[in-house]
Protein backbone atom coordinates (compact mmCIF):
# COMPACT_ATOMS: atom_id res chain seq x y z
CA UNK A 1 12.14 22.40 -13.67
CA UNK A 2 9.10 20.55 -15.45
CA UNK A 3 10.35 17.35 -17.58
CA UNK A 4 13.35 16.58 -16.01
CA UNK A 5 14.06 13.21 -14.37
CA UNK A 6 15.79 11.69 -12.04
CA UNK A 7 18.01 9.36 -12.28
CA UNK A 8 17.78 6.12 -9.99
CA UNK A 9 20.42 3.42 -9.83
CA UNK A 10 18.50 1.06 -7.59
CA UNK A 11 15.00 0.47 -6.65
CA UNK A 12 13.59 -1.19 -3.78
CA UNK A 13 10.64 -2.44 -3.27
CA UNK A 14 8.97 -4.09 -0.53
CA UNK A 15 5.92 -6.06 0.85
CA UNK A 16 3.48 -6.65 3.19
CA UNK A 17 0.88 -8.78 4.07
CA UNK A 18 -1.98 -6.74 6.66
CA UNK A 19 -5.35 -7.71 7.89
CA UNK A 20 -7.90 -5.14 5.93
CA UNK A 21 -9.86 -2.43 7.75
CA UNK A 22 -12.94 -0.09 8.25
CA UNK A 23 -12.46 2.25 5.29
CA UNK A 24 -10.85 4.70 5.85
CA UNK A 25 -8.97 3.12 8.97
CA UNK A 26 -5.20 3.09 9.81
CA UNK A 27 -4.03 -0.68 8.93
CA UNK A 28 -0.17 -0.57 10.18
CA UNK A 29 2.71 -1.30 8.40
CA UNK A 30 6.00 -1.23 9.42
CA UNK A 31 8.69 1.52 8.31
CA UNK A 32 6.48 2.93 5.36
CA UNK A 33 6.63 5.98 5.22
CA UNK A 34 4.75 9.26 3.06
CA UNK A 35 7.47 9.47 1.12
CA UNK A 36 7.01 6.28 -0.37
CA UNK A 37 5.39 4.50 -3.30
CA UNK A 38 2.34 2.61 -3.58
CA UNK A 39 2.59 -0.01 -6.24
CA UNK A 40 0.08 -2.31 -5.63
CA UNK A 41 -2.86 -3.32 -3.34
CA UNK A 42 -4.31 -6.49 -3.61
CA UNK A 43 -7.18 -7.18 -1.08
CA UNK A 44 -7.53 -11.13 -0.90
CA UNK A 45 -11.39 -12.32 0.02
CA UNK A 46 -10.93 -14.88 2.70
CA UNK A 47 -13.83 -16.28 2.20
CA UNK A 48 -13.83 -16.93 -1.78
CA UNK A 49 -9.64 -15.83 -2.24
CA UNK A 50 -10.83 -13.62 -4.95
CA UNK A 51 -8.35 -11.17 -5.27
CA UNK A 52 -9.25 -7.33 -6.02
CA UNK A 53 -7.18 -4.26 -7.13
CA UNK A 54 -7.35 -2.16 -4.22
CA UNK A 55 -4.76 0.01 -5.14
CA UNK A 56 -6.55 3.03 -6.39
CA UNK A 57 -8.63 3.81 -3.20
CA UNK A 58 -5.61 3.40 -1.37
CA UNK A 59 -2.81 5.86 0.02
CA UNK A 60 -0.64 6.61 2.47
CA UNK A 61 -1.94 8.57 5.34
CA UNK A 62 1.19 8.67 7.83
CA UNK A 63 4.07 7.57 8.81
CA UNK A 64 3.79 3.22 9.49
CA UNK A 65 0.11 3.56 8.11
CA UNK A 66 -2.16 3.08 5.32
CA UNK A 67 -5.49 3.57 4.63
CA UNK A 68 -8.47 2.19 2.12
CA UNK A 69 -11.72 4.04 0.88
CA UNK A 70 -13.25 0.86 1.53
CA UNK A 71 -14.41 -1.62 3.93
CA UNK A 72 -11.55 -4.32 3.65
CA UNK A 73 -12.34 -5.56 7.35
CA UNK A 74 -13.06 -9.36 6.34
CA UNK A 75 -10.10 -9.74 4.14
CA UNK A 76 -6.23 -9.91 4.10
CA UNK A 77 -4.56 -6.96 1.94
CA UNK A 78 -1.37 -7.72 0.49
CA UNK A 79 0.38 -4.28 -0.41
CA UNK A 80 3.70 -3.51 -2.34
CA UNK A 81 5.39 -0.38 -2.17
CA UNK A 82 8.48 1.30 -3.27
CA UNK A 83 10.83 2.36 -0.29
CA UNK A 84 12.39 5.66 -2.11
CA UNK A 85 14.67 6.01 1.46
CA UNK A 86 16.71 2.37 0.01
């Protein structure tokens, strides 16, 4: 039925801090799942701590995994999501 909502009484969203990746590489996190949400991806530089919006070349591929179009492999990523199973 297009244009109907749903209604949500709570929302819960969580975080994680993983070391980046190979693009397109499986960087693990723990109970996220492909029915979730991606928020936001922030890939930290480690070697400036400029931070950059990572979040639209990311997705998630599976079940405890993530992965980014690009080569994040020197850097931290710090990635919020919204658990839709809470």
């Amino acid at each position: 039925m297009a244009g109907m909502t749903k209604a949500v009484s709570a929302i819960c969203i969580k975080s994680a801090a993983v070391a980046g990746a190979s693009a397109n590489t499986n960087m693990a996190i723990t109970g996220i799942t492909t029915d979730d949400v991606l928020i936001s991806v922030i890939e930290i530089a480690t070697s400036t701590g400029i931070p950059t919006d990572r979040t639209s070349t990311t997705s998630i591929t599976s079940a405890g995994n993530i992965q980014c179009t690009v080569d994040t492999s020197s850097d931290k990523l710090i990635v919020l999501y919204h658990d839709t199973s809470a």
